[in-house]
PDB file of N, CA and C in Angstrom:
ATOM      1  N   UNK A   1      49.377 -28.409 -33.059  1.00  0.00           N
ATOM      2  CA  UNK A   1      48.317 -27.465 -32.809  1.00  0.00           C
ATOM      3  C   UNK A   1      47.013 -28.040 -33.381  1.00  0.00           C
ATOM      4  N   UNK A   2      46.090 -28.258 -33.059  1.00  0.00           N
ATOM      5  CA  UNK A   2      44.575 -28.315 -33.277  1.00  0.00           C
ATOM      6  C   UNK A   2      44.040 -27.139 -34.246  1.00  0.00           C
ATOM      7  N   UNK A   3      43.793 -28.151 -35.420  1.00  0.00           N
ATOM      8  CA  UNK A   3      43.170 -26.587 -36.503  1.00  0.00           C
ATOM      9  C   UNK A   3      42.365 -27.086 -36.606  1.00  0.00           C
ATOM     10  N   UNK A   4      41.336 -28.763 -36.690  1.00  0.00           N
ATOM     11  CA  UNK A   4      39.513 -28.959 -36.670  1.00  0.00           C
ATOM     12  C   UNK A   4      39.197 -29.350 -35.392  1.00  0.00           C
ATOM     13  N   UNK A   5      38.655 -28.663 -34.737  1.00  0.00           N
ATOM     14  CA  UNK A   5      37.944 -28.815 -33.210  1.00  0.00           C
ATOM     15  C   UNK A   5      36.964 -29.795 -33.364  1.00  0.00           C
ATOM     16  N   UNK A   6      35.886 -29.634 -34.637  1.00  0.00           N
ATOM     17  CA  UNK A   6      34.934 -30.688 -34.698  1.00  0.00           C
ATOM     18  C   UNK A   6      35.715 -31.770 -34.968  1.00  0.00           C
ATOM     19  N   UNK A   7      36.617 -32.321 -35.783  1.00  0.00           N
ATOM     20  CA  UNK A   7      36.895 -33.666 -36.000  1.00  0.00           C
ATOM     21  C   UNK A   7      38.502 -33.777 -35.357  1.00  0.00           C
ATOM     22  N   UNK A   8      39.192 -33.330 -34.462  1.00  0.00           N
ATOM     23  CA  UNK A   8      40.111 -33.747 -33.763  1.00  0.00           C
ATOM     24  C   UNK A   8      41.030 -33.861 -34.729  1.00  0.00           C
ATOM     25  N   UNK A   9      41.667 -32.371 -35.571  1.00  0.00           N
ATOM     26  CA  UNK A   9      42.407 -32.887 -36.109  1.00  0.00           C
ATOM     27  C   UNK A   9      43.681 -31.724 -36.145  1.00  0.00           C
ATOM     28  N   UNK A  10      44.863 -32.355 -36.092  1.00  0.00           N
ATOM     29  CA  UNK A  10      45.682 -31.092 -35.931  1.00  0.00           C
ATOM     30  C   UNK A  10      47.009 -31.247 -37.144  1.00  0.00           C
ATOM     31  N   UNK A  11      47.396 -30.031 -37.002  1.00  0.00           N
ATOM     32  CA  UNK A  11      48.288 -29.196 -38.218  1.00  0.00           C
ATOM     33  C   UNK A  11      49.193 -30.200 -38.734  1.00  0.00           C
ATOM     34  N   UNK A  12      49.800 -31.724 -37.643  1.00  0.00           N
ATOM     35  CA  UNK A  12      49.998 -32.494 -38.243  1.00  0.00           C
ATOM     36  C   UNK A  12      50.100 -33.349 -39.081  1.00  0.00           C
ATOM     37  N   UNK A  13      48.856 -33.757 -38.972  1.00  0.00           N
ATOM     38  CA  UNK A  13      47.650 -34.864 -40.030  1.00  0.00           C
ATOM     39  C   UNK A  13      47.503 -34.361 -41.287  1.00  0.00           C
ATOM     40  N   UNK A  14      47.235 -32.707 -41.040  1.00  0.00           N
ATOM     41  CA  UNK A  14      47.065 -32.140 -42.337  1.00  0.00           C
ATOM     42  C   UNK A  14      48.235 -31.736 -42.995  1.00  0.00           C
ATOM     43  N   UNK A  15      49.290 -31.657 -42.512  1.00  0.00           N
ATOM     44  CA  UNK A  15      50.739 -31.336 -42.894  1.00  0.00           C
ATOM     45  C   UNK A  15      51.013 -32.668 -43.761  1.00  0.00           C
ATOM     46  N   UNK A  16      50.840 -34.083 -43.046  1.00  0.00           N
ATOM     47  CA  UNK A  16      50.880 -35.307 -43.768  1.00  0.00           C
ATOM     48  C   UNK A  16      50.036 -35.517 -45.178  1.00  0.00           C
ATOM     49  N   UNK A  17      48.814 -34.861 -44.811  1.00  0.00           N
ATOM     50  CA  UNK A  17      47.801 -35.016 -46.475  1.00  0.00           C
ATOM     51  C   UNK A  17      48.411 -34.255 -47.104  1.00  0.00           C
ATOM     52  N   UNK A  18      48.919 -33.414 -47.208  1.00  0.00           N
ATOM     53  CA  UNK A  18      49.457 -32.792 -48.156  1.00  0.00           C
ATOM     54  C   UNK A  18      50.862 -33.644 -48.742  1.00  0.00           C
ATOM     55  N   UNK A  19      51.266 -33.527 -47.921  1.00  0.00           N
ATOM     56  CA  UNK A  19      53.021 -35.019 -48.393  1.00  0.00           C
ATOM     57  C   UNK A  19      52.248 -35.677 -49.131  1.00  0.00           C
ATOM     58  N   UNK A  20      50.851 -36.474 -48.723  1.00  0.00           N
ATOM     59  CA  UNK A  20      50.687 -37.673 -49.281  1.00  0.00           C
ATOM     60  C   UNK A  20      49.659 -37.259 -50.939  1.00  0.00           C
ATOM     61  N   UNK A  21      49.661 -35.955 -51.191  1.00  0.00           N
ATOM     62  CA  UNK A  21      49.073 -35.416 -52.203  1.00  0.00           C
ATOM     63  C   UNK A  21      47.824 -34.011 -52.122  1.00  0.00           C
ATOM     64  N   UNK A  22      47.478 -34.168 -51.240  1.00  0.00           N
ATOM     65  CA  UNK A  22      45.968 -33.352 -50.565  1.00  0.00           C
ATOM     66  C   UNK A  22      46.681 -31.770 -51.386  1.00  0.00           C
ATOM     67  N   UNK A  23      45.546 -31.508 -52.313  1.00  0.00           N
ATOM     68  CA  UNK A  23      46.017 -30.037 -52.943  1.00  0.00           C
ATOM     69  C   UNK A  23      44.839 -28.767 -52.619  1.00  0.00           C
ATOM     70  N   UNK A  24      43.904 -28.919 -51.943  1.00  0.00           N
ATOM     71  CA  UNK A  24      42.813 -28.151 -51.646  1.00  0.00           C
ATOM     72  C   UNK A  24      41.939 -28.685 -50.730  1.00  0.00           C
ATOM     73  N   UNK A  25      40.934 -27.912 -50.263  1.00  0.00           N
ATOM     74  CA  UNK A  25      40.452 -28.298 -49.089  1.00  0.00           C
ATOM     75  C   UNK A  25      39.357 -29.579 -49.070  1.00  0.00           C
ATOM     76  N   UNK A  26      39.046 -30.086 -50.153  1.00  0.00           N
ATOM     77  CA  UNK A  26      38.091 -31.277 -50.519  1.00  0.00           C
ATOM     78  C   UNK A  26      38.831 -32.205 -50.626  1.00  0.00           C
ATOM     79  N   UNK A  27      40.134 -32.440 -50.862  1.00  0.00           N
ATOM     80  CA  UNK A  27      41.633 -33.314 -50.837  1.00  0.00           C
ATOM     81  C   UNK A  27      41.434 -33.415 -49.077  1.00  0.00           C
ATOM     82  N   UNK A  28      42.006 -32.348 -48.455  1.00  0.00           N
ATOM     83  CA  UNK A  28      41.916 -32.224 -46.781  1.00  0.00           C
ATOM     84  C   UNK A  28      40.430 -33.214 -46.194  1.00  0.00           C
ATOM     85  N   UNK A  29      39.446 -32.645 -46.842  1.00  0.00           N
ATOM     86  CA  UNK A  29      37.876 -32.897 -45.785  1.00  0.00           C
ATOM     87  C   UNK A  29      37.986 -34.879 -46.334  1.00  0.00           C
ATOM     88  N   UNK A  30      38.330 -35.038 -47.420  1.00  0.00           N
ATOM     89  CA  UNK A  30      38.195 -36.390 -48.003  1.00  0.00           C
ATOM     90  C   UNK A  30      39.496 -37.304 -47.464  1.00  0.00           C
ATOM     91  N   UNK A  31      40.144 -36.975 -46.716  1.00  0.00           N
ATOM     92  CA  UNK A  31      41.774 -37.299 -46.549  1.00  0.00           C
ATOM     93  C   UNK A  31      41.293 -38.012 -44.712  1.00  0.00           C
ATOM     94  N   UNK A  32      41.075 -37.001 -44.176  1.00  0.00           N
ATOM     95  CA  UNK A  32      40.331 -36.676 -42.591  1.00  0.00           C
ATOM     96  C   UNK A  32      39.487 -36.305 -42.093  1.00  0.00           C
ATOM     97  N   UNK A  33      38.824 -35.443 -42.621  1.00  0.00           N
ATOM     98  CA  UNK A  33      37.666 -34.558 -42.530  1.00  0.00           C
ATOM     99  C   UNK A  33      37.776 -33.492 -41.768  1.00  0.00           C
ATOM    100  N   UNK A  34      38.972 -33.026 -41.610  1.00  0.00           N
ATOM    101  CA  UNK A  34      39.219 -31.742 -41.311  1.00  0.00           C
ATOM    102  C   UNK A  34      38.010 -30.443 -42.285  1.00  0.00           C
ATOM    103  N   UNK A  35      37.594 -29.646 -41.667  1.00  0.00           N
ATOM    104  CA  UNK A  35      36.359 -28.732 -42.666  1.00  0.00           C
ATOM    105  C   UNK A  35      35.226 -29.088 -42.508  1.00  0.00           C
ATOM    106  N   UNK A  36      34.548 -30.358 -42.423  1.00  0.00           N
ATOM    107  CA  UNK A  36      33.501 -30.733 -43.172  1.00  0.00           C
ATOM    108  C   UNK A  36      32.171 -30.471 -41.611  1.00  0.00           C
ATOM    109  N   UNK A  37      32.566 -29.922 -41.047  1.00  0.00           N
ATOM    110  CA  UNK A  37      31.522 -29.293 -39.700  1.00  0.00           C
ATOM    111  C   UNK A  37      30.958 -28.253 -39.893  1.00  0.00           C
ATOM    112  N   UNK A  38      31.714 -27.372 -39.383  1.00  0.00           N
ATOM    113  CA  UNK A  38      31.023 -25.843 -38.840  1.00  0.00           C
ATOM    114  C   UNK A  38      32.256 -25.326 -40.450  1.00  0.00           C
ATOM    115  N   UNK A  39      33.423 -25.543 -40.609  1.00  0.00           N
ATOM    116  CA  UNK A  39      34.111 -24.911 -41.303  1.00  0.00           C
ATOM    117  C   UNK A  39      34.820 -23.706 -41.292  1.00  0.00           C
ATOM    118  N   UNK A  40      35.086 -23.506 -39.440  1.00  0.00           N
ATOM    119  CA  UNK A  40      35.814 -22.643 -38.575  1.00  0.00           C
ATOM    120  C   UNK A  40      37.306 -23.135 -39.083  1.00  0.00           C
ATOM    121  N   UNK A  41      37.747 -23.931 -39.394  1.00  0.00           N
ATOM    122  CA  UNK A  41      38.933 -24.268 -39.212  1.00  0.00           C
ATOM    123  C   UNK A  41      39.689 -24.153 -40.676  1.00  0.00           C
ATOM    124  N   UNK A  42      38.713 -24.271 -42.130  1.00  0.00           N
ATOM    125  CA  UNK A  42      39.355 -23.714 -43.445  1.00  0.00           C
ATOM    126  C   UNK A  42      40.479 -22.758 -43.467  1.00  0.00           C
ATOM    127  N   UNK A  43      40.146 -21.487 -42.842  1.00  0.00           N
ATOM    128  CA  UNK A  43      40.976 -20.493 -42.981  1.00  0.00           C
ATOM    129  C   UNK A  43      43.092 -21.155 -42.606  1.00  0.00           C
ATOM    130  N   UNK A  44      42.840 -22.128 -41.490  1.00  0.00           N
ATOM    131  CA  UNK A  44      44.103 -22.686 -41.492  1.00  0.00           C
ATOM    132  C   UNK A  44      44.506 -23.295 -42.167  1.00  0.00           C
ATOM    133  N   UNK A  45      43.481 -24.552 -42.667  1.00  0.00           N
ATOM    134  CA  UNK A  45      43.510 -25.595 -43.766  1.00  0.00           C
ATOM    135  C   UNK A  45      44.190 -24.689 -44.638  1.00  0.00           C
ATOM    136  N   UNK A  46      43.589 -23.686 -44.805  1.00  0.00           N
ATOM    137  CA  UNK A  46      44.479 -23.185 -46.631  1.00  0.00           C
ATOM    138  C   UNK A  46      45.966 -22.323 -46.187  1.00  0.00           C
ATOM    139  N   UNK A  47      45.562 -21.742 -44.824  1.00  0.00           N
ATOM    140  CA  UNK A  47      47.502 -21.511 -44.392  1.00  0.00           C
ATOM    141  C   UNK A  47      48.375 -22.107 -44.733  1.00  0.00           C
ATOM    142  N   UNK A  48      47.693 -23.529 -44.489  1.00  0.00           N
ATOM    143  CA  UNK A  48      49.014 -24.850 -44.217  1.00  0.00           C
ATOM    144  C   UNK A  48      48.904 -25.665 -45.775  1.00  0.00           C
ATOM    145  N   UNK A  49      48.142 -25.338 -47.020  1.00  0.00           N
ATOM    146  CA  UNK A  49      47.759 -25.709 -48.128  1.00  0.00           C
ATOM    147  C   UNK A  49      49.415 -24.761 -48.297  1.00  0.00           C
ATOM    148  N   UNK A  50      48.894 -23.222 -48.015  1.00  0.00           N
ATOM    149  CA  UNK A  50      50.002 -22.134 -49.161  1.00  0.00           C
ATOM    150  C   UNK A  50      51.436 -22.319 -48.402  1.00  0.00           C
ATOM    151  N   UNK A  51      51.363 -23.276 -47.837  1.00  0.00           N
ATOM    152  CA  UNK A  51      52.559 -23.035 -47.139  1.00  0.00           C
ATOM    153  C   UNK A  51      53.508 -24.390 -47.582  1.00  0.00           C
ATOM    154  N   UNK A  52      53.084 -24.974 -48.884  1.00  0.00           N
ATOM    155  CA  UNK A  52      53.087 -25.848 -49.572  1.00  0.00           C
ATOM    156  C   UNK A  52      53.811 -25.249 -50.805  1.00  0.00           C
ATOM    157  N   UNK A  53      55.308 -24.854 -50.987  1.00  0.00           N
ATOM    158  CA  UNK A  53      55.487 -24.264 -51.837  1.00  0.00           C
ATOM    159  C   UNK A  53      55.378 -24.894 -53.478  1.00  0.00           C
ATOM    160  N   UNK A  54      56.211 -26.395 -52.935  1.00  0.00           N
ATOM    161  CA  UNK A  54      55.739 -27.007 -54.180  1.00  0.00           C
ATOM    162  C   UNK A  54      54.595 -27.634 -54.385  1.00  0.00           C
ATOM    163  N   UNK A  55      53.501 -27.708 -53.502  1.00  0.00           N
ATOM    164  CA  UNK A  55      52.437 -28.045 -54.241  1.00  0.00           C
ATOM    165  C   UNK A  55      51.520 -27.075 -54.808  1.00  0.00           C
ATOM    166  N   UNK A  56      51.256 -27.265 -56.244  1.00  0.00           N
ATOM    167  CA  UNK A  56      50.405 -26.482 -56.931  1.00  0.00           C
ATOM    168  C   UNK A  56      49.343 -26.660 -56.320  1.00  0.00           C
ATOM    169  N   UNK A  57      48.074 -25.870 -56.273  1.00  0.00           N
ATOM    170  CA  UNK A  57      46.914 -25.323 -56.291  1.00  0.00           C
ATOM    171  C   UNK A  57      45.933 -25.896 -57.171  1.00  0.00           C
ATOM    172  N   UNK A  58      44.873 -26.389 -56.907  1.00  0.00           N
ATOM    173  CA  UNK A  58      43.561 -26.265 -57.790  1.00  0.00           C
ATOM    174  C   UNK A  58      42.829 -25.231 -57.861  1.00  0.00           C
ATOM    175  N   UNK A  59      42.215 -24.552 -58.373  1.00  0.00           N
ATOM    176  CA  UNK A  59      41.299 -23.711 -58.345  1.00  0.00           C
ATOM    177  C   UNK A  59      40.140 -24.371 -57.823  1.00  0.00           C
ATOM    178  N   UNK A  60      39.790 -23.490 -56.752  1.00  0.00           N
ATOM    179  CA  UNK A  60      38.492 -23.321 -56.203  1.00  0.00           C
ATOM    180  C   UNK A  60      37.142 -24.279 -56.510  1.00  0.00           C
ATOM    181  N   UNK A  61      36.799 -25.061 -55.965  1.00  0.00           N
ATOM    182  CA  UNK A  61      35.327 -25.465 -56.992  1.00  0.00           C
ATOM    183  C   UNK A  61      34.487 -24.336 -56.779  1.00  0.00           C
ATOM    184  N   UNK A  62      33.682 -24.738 -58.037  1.00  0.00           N
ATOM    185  CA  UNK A  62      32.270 -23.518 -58.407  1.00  0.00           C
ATOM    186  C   UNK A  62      31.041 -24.401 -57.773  1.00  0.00           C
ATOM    187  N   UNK A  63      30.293 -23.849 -57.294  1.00  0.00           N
ATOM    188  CA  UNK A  63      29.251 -24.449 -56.603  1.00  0.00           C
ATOM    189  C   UNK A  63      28.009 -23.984 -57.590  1.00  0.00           C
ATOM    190  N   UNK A  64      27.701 -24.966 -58.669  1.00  0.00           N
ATOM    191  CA  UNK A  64      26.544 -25.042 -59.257  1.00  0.00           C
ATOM    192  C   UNK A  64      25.199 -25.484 -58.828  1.00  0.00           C
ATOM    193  N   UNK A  65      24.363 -24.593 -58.403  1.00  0.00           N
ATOM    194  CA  UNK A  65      22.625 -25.275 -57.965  1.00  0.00           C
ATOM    195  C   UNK A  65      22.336 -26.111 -59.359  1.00  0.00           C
ATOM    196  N   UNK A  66      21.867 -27.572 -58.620  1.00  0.00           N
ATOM    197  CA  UNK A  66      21.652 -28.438 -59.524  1.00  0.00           C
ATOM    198  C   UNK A  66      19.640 -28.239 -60.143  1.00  0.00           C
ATOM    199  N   UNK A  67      19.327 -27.306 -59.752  1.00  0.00           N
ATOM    200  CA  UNK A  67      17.800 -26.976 -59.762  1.00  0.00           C
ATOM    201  C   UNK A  67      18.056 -26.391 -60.550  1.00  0.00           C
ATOM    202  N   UNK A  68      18.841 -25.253 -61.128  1.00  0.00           N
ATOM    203  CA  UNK A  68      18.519 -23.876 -61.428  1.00  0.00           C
ATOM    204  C   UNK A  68      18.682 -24.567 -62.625  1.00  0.00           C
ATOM    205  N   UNK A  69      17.845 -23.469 -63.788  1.00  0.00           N
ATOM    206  CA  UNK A  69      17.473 -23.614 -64.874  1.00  0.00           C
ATOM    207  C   UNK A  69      19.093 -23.957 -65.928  1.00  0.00           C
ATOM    208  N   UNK A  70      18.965 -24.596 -67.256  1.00  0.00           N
ATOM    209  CA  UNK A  70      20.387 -25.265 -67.646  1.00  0.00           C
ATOM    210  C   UNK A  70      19.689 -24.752 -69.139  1.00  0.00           C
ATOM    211  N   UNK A  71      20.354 -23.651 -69.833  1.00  0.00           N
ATOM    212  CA  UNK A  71      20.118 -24.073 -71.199  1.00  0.00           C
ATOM    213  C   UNK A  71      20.921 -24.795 -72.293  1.00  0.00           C
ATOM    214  N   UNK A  72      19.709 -25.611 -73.003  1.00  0.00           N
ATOM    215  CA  UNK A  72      20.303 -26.610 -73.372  1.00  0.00           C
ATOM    216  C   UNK A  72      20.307 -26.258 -74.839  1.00  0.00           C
ATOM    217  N   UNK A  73      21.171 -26.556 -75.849  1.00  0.00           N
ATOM    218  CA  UNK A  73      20.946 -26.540 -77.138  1.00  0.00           C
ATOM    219  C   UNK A  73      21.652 -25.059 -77.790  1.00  0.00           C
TER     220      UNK A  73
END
């Protein structure tokens, strides 16, 4: 089945990144680039992530603005 339309990539490929280690979706986009378009296709990416019983999970990255003010000290 076709889960990235932008980069031609299906449930296969991503079934394989995961065998070969892929634990979250920046593992996936860096593996194939499944995600890294429009990002219509995540919601499967992480189907086929949880459907990974033994592979553990990373938590989420936090998306820090590198502008915004940093206090220091």
């Amino acid at each position: 089945m076709l889960v990235c339309h932008c980069q031609v990539v299906n449930d296969r490929r991503i079934r394989a990144e995961i065998e070969r280690g892929a634990r979250d979706e920046v593992d996936i986009a860096l593996a194939c680039g499944a995600g890294t378009q429009c990002g219509g296709c995540l919601p499967a990416v992480n189907r086929l992530l949880d459907e990974c019983v033994q592979c553990p999970r990373r938590p989420a990255a936090v998306f820090v603005d590198p502008a915004a003010p940093v206090a220091v000290g």
